[in-house]
Each structure stands twice: as structure tokens, then as C-alpha cells.
Protein backbone atom coordinates (compact mmCIF):
# COMPACT_ATOMS: atom_id res chain seq x y z
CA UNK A 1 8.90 18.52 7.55
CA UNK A 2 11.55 19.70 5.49
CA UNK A 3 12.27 16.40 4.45
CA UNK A 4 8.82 16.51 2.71
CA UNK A 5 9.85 19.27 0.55
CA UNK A 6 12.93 17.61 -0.50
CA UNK A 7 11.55 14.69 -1.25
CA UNK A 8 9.14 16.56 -3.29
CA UNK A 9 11.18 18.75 -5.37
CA UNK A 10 12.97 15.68 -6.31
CA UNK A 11 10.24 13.92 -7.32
CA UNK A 12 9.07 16.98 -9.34
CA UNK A 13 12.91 17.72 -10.77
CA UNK A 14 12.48 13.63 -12.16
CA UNK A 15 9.60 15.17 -14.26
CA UNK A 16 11.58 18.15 -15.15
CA UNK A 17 12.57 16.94 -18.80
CA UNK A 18 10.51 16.32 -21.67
CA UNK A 19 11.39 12.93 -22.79
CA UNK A 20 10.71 11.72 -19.36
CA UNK A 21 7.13 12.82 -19.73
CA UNK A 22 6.49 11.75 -22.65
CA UNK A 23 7.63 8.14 -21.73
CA UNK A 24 5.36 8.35 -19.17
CA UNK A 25 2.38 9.93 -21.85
CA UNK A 26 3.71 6.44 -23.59
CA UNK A 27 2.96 4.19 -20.78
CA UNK A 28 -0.08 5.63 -19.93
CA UNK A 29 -1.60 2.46 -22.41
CA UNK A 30 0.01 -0.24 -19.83
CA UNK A 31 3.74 -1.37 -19.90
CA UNK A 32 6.00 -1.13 -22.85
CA UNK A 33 9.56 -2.32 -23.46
CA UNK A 34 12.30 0.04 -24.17
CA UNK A 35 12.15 -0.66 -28.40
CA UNK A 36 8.44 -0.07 -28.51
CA UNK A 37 8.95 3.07 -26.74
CA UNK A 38 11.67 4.30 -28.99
CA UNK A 39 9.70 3.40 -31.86
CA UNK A 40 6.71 5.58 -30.81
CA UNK A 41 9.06 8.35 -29.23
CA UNK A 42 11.78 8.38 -32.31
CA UNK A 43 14.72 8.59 -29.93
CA UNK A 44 17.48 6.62 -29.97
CA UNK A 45 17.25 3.12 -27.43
CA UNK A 46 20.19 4.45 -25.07
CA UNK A 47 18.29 8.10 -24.52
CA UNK A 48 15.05 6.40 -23.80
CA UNK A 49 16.77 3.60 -21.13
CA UNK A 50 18.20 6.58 -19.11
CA UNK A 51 15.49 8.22 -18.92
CA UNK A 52 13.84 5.56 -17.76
CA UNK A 53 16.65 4.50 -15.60
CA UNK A 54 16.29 8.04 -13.45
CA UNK A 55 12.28 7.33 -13.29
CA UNK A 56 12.94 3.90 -12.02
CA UNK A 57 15.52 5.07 -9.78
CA UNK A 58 12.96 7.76 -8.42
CA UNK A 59 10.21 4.96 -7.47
CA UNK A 60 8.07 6.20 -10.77
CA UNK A 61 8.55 3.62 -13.30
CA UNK A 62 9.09 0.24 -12.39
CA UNK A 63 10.14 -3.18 -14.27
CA UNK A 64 10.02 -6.90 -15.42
CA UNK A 65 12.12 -8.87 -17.27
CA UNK A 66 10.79 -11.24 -19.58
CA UNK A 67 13.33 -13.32 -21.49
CA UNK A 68 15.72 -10.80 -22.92
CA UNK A 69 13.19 -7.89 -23.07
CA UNK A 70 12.46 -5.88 -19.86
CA UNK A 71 9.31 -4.02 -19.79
CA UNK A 72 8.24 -0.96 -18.53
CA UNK A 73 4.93 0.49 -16.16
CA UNK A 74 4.10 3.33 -14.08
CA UNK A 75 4.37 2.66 -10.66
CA UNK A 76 1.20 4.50 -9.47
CA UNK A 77 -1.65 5.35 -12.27
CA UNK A 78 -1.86 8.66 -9.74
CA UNK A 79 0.95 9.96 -11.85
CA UNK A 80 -1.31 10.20 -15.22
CA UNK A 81 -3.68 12.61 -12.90
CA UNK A 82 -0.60 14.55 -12.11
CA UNK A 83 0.42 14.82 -16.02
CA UNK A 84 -3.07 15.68 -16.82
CA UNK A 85 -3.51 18.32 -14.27
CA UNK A 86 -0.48 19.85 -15.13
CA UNK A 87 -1.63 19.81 -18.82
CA UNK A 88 -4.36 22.21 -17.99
CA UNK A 89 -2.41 24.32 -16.21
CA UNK A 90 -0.48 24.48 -18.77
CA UNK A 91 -3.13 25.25 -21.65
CA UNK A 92 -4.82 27.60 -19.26
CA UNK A 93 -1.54 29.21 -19.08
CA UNK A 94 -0.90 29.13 -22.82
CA UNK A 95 -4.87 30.85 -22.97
CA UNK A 96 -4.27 33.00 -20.94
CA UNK A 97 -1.17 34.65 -23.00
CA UNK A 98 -2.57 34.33 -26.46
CA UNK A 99 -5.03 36.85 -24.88
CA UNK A 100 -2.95 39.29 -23.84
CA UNK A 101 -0.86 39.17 -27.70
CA UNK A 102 -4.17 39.44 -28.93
CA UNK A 103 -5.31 42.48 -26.86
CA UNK A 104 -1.87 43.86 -27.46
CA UNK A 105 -1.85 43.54 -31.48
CA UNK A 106 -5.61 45.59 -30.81
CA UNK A 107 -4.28 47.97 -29.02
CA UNK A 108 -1.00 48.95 -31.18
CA UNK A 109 -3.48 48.42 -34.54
CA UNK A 110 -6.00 51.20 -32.74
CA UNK A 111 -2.97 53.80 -32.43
């Protein structure tokens, strides 16, 4: 079992960085080669191959080669659920704390 974990905590330490998931926001329209991607990213082309290098290397991302262009998809669409469930965490989280600035700001305005 603990095999599990490490597997997981890899898989999750691949998502750890904020180009990666935005490459994979990218893809979420179906595959794209490396140029299109740093066109809509606005990094340069060798930032946005190693990042996709590690999420190919991590069973995420995988590729095709088509004449001298290779393109770019997620491996399983399961991922997007993943990215979107941890975008509502994440605005639930970001809620949650504007709240308790807010009820703070009250609370030193009332004394």
C-alpha cells in the first residue's frame, strides 16, 4: 500500500507548478503543439517543452509527431475533473478568507 501513496504524491508533485497546469488548462480544447502553446501561454518554447517533458514523463501528457511538429494531449480527460475540482476548492478557499478580512476590517472599524 505504501506504494500507492508514492505513486500518488508524485503524480500530485507533477501538478505542483503553475505552468504545468496551465498547459494542461491549454489542452483541455484537444492537442496542441509546443508553438501554439507558447503562443497562448507567453512563455518561452524551451520552458513550455520541459514542462511538458516532466508531464509526459509522468504518464499525463502524451504525444505524436507529425512531420517536424509534435503535438500534445492529455492522456486521460479524468485529469480536467481533477483541475476543476481543485479549482473549487480553491475558490471556496479564497471565499472563505475574504470573509474573515471582511469580518476583521468590521470588527477593528466598530472599536
Amino acid at each position: 500500500m505504501q506504494y500507492y501513496y508514492i505513486f500518488k504524491a508524485a503524480f500530485f508533485k507533477a501538478l505542483a507548478h503553475p505552468t504545468r497546469i496551465e498547459v494542461l488548462e491549454q489542452l483541455r480544447g484537444g492537442e496542441q503543439c509546443v508553438n501554439d502553446l507558447q503562443t497562448a501561454i507567453g512563455i518561452d518554447q524551451s520552458t513550455v517543452s520541459q514542462q511538458l517533458a516532466l508531464l509526459r514523463s509522468r504518464n499525463i501528457v502524451e504525444s505524436r509527431k507529425a512531420g517536424t511538429s509534435v503535438y500534445y494531449r492529455v492522456r486521460d480527460p479524468l485529469i480536467f475533473q481533477l483541475l476543476d475540482s481543485a479549482r473549487e476548492i480553491c475558490n471556496d478557499q479564497l471565499i472563505s478568507t475574504e470573509e474573515l478580512l471582511q469580518q476583521g476590517a468590521q470588527n477593528a472599524a466598530a472599536r
